[in-house]
Structures are given as structure tokens and as C-alpha cells.
Protein backbone atom coordinates (compact mmCIF):
# COMPACT_ATOMS: atom_id res chain seq x y z
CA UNK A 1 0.00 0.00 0.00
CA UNK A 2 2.79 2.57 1.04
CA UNK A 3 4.24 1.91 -2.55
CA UNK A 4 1.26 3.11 -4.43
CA UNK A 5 0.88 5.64 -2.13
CA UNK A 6 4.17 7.09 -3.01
CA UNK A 7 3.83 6.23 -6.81
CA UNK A 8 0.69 8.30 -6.64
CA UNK A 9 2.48 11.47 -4.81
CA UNK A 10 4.74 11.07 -7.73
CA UNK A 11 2.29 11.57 -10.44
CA UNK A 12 2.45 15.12 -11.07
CA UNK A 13 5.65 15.46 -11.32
CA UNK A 14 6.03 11.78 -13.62
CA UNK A 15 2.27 11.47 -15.11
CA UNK A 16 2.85 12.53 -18.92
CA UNK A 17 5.91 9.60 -18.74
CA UNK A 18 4.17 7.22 -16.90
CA UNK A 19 0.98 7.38 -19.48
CA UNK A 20 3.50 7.68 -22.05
CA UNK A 21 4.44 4.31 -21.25
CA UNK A 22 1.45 2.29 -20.79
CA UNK A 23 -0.02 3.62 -24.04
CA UNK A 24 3.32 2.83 -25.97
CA UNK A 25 2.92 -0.85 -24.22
CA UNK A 26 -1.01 -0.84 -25.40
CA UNK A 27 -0.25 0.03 -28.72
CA UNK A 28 2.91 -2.36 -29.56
CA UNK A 29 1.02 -5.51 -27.81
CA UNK A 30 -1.88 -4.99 -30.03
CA UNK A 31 0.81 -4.66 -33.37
CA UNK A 32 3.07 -7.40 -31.84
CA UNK A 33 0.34 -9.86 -31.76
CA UNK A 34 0.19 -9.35 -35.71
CA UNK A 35 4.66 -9.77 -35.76
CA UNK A 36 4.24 -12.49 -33.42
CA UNK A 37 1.23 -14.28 -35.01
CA UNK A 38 3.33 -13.89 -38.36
CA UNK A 39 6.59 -15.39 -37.12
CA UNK A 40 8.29 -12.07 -37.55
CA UNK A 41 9.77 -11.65 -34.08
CA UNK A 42 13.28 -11.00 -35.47
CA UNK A 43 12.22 -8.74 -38.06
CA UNK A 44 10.90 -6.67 -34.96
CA UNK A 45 14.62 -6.30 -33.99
CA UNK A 46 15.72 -5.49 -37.08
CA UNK A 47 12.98 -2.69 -37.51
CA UNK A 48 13.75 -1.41 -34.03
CA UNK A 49 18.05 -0.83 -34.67
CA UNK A 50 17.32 0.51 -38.16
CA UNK A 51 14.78 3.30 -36.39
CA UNK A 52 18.20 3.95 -33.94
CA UNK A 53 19.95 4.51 -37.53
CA UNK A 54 17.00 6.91 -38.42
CA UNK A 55 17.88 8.84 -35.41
CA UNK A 56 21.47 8.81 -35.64
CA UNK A 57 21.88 10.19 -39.27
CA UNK A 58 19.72 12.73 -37.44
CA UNK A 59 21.81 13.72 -34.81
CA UNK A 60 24.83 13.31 -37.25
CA UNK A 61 23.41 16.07 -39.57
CA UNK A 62 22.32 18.50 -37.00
CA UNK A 63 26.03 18.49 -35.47
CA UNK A 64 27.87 18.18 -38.59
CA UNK A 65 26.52 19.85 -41.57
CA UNK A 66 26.34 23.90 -41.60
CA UNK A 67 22.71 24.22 -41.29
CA UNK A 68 22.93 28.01 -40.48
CA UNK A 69 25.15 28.88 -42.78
CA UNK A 70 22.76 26.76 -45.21
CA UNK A 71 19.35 29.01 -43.96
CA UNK A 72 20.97 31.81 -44.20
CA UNK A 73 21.15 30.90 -48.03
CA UNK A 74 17.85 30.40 -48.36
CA UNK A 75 17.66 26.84 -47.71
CA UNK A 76 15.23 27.27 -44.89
CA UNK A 77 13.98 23.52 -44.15
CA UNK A 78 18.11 23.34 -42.93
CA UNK A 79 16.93 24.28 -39.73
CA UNK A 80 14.53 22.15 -39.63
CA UNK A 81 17.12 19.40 -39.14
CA UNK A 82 17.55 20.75 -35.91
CA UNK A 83 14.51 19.80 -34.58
CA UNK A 84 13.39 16.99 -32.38
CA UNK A 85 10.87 16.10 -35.31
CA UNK A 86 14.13 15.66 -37.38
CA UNK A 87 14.70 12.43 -35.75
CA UNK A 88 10.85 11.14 -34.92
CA UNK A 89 10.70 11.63 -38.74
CA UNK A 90 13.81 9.65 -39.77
CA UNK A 91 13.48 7.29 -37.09
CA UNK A 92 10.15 6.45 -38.90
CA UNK A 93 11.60 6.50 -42.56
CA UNK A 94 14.16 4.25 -41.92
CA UNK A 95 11.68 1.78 -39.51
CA UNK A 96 9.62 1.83 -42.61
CA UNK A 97 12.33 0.80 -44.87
CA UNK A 98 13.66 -1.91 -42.72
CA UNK A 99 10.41 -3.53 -42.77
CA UNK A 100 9.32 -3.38 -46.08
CA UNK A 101 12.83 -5.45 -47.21
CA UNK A 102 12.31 -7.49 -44.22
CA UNK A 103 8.41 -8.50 -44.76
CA UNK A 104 6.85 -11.57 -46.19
CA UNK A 105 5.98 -9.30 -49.41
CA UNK A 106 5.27 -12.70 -51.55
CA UNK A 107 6.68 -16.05 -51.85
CA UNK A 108 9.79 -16.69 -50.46
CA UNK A 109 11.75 -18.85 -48.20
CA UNK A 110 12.24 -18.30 -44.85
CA UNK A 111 15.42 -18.31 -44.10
CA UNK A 112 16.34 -15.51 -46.84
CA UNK A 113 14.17 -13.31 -44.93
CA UNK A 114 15.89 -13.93 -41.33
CA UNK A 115 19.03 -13.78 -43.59
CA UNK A 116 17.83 -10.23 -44.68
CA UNK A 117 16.62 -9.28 -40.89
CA UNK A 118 19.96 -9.86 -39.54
CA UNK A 119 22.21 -8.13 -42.09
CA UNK A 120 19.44 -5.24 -41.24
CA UNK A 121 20.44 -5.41 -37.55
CA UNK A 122 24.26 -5.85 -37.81
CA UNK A 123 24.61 -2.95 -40.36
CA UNK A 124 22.25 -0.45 -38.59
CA UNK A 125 23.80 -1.51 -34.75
CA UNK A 126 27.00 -0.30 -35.97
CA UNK A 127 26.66 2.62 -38.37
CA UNK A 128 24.11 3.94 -35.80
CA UNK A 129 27.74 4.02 -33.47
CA UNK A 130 30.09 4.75 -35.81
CA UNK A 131 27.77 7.70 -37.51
CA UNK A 132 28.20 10.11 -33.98
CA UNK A 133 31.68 8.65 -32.50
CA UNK A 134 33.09 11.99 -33.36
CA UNK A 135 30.17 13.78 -31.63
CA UNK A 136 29.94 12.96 -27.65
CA UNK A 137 26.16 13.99 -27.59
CA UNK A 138 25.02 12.14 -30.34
CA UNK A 139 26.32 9.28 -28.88
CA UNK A 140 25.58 9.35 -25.98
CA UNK A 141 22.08 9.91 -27.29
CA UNK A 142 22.36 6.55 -29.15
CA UNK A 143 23.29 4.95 -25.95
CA UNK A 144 20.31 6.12 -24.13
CA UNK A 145 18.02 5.12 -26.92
CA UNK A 146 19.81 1.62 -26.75
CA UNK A 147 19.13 1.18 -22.95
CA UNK A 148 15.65 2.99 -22.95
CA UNK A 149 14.17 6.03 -21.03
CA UNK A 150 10.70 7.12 -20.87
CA UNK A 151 11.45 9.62 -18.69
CA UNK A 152 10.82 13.40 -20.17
CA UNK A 153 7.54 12.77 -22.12
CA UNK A 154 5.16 15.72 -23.14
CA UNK A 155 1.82 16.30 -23.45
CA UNK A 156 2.08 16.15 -27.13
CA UNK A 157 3.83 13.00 -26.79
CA UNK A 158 0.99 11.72 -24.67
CA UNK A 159 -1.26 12.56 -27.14
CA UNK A 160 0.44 11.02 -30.58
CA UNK A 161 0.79 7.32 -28.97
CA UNK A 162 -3.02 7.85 -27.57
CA UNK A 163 -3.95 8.50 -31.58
CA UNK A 164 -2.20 6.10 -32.13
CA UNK A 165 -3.20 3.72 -30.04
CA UNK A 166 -7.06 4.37 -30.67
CA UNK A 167 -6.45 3.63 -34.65
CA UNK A 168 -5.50 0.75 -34.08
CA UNK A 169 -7.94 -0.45 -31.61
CA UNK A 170 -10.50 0.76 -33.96
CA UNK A 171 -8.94 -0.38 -37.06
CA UNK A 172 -8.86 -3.94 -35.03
CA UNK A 173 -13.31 -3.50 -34.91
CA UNK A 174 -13.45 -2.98 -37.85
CA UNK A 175 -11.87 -5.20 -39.62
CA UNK A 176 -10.81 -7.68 -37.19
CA UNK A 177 -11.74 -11.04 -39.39
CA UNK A 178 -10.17 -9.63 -42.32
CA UNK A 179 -7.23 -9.36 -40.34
CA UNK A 180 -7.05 -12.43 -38.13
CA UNK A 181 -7.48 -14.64 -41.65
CA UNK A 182 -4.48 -12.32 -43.48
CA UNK A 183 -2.72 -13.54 -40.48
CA UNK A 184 -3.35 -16.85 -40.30
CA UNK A 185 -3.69 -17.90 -43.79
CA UNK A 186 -2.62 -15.67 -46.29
CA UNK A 187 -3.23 -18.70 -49.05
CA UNK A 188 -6.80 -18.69 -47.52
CA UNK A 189 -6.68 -15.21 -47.64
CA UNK A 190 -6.34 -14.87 -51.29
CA UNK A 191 -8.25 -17.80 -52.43
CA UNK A 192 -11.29 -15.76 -51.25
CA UNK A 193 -10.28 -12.21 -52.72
CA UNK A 194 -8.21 -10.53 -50.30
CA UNK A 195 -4.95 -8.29 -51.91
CA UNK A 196 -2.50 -9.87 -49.20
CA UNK A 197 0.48 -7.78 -50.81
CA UNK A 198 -1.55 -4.79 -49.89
CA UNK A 199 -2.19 -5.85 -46.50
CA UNK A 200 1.07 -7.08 -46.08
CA UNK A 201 2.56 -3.53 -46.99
CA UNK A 202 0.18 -1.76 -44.59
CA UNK A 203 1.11 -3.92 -42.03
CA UNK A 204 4.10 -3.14 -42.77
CA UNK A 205 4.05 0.35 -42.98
CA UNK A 206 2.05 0.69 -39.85
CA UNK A 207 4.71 -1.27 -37.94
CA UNK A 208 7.14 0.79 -39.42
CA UNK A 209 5.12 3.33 -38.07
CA UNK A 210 5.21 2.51 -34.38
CA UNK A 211 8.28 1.56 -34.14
CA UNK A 212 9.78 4.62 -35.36
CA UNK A 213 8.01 6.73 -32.98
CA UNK A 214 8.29 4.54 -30.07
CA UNK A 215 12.25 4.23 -30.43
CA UNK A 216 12.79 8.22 -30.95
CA UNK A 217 10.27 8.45 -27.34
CA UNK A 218 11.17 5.77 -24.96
CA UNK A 219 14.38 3.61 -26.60
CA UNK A 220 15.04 0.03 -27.72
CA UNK A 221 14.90 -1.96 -24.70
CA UNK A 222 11.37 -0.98 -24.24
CA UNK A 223 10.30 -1.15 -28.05
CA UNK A 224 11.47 -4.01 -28.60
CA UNK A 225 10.62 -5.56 -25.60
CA UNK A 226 7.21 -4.04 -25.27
CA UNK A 227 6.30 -5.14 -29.04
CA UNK A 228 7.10 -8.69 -28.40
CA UNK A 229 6.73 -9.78 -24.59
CA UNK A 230 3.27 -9.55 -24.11
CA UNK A 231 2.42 -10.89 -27.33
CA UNK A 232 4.92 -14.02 -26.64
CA UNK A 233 2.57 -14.34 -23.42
CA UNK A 234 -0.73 -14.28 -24.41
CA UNK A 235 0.47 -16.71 -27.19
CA UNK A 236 1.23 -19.15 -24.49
CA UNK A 237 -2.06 -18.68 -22.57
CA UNK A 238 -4.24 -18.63 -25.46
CA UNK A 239 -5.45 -21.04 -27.96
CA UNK A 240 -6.55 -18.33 -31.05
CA UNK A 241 -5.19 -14.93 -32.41
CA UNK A 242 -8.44 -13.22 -31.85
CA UNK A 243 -8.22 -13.32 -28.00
CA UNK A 244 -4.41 -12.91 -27.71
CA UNK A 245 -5.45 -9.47 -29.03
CA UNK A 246 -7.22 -8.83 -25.56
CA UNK A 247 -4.76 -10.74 -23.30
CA UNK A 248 -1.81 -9.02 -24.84
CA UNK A 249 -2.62 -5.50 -24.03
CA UNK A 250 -4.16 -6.06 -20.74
CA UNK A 251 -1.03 -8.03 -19.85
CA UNK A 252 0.71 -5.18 -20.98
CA UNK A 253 -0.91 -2.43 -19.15
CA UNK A 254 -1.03 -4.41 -15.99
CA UNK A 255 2.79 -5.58 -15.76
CA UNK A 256 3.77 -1.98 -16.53
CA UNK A 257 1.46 0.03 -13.86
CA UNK A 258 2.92 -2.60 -11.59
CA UNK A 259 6.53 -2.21 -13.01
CA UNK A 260 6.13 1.56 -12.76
CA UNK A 261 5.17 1.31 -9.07
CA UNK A 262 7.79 -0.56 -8.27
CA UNK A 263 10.70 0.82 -10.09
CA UNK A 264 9.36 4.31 -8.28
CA UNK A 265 9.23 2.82 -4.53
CA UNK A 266 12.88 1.34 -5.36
CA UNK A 267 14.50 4.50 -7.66
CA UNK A 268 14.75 1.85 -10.52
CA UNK A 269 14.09 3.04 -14.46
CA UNK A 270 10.51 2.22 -15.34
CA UNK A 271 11.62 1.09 -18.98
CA UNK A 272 14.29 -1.52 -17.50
CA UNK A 273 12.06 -2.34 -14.87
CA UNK A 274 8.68 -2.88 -17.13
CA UNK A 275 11.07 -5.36 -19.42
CA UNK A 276 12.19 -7.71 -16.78
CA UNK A 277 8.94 -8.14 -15.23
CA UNK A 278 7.66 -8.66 -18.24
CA UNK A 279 10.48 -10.98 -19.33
CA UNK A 280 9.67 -12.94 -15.64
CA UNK A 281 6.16 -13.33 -16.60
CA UNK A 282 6.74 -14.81 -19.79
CA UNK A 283 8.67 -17.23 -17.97
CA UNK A 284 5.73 -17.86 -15.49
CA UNK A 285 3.44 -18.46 -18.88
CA UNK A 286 5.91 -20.64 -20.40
CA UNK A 287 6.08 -22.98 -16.90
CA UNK A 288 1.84 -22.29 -17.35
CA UNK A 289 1.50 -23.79 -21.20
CA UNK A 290 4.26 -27.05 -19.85
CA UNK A 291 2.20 -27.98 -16.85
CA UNK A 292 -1.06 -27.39 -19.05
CA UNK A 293 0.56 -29.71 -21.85
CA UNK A 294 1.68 -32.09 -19.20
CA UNK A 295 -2.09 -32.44 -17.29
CA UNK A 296 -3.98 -32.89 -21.30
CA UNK A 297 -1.00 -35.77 -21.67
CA UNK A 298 -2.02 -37.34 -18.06
């Protein structure tokens, strides 16, 4: 009791970060059900360095290149590099490009496509290092976004991942059986009508999406870990996609208000903390789905 207590006298001063959080959790469960469902856990990783390129080239350009110099010229939209924007916006683009070469576009094997995810992740972990070594800020800017912080968020901030998050949700009504057969069987899927390239691209591009924006606000760790935990969890507690797309975000939103507490009562960071108690709790689910397999066999 005396932790909430003191989580709650801490809400003014933390609230815009700590709802920051739990809707960046309720919108990547609800799009890494669809990454999970598909088998593209990997390209998740990939998706989430290449965003930390996106922000790097960022930071690179704003400390390198001669933007004033360049405005004064006439080339006004220089500036604009110096923005925060500058690196939601490329942290996006380049999200977006690492998943459209890394998606199940059409026929293929497997194993090109984890081939392709990995070279993705290499090649953007280390030019997102070697891109700001010669600027101190930028990287250690890269090394916060590697090791997560949610701390800092905005009201604005609050209100683009709650956007967001409702689009999805509602996009999920709407055409939830659409969806939930593009998932499960894309042959299906097309047999009866469906474009599965164009679905596959605006899954794509959606993931892209939320990816970018979540790395430039709260960091890897707790992208990553946010987009495919939960999912990974309700997998192993449910028996069809359509209700791991409930579990997943309540697990979500319950493990981080109880991460958040916690992490406050002990001066922990909420990201790091959210991610192993999430990581724990997959663990507990996995033990869950054994024993359950283990009782059917008896």
C-alpha cells in the first residue's frame, strides 16, 4: 500500500511519462500480436536498430553539416534538421524501410528473410555508433536510446501514442476477421479475394510506423521488448489470435502500472524495470502452457 501511495504522490511530477508508457505498451502488444502471429519476431529487432539509424543520421546532420550557414542561403527547411521532429521523422523512414525489405511481401523462403533481418540489424547496430563517434552527444544519445528512457515525455507525446493507439484499436473492430485470416492464412486469404500484398505492406508500414516513434520516445529496450513480450505471453495462454489481441494488451498495461510502481518505490528506471517483469512473466506463462501440456498428456 505505502508503494502506491508514493507512486501516486509522484504523479504530477512523472504522469505525462508514466501514461506515455502504458499507451506505448497498449499500442505495440496490439501490433506485436500481428509480428508475433506472423513469425516475424526478429524482423521486430531489425525494424527497431534501423529506427536507432534513423535517429542517428539525425543527430549526425544537425552536429555536422552547416545548417545556419545553409538558412541563411535560403535553404530554410536546414533548420529544420535541428529539430526533435528531425529524428521522430527519420526514425520512422528508416523503420519503414527496414520492414518493407524485411516483410513476407510474396513467396519466399524463410530463411532468406531472417538472412535479410539480420544483415538489417548488424549494419544499422553499428553505423548507428560509428555515424556520432566523433560527436559525444550524439552518442551518448544513441546509448540512451539503446538502454531505454521514458522519462521526459510531453503532453504532445501523450497525445500522438493515444492517436495512435485508438487507430489501431479501432482499425482492429473494424476489420478484425479480415485481419485475423491475413494472419493466419494468407493462401486462404487470397483464395477468397483478399490483396494480401496490400495488407502485407500496410502492415508493414504501420509497424514501421510505431516503431519509429516509439524508439525516438522511450528507446530500444522498451520497443522491442514491449512489441514482443506480451504478445509471446498471451500466445502461451491462449489457444486463437483473436483473444491474444485482448490478453496481450491487458497483460501489458497491468505488468507496466505494476513495473512503474515498483521501479518508483525502489529508484529503478521504469523502462528496464517494465522489461524484466515482463520478461519474468513470460517465464511464469511458459512454466503455465508445460504444466497445461503435461495435465492434457495425463
Amino acid at each position: 500500500m505505502q508503494m502506491v501511495q508514493e507512486f501516486l504522490a509522484s504523479w504530477d511530477l512523472f504522469r505525462y511519462s508514466y501514461l506515455e508508457g502504458w499507451l506505448i505498451g497498449l499500442l505495440l502488444a496490439l501490433v506485436g500480436v500481428i509480428v508475433v502471429a506472423r513469425g516475424q519476431i526478429f524482423i521486430g529487432a531489425a525494424v527497431s536498430e534501423a529506427s536507432t539509424l534513423g535517429i542517428a543520421l539525425a543527430l549526425w546532420a544537425s552536429s555536422t553539416l552547416p545548417l545556419h550557414r545553409l538558412a541563411a542561403e535560403g535553404a530554410h527547411g536546414a533548420l529544420w534538421l535541428c529539430c526533435d521532429a528531425s529524428q521522430a521523422v527519420m526514425a520512422v523512414v528508416f523503420s519503414m524501410l527496414a520492414v518493407i525489405i524485411t516483410s513476407k511481401v510474396g513467396p519466399a523462403r524463410s530463411e532468406s528473410h531472417e538472412v535479410v533481418a539480420g544483415w538489417v540489424f548488424l549494419i544499422s547496430a553499428s553505423l548507428s555508433v560509428l555515424v556520432v563517434s566523433g560527436s559525444p552527444h550524439g552518442l551518448e544519445e544513441i546509448r540512451r536510446i539503446h538502454s531505454s528512457s521514458i522519462l521526459g515525455a510531453t503532453p504532445t507525446d501523450v497525445g500522438v501514442f493515444a492517436a495512435l493507439a485508438a487507430i489501431t484499436v479501432a482499425f482492429l473492430v473494424v476489420a478484425h476477421r479480415r485481419l485475423l485470416l491475413f494472419v493466419t492464412d494468407p493462401a486462404m486469404a487470397a483464395a477468397v479475394g483478399m490483396r494480401v500484398r496490400r495488407w502485407a505492406l500496410a502492415d508493414s508500414v504501420w509497424l514501421g510506423l510505431t516503431v519509429g516513434l516509439s524508439i525516438q520516445a522511450s528507446g530500444m529496450l522498451y520497443t522491442f521488448g514491449s512489441l514482443v513480450l506480451p504478445a509471446l505471453m498471451a500466445k502461451n495462454l491462449c489457444r486463437e489470435v483473436r483473444t491474444m489481441f485482448v490478453v496481450a494488451p491487458a497483460l501489458s498495461l497491468g505488468i507496466n502500472a505494476a513495473a512503474f510502481v515498483l521501479a518508483n518505490h525502489y529508484d529503478f528506471p521504469p523502462a528496464q524495470m517494465s522489461v524484466a517483469l515482463t520478461s519474468l512473466a513470460l517465464v511464469i506463462a511458459w512454466a503455465f502452457r508445460r504444466l497445461f501440456r503435461a495435465g492434457v498428456a495425463c
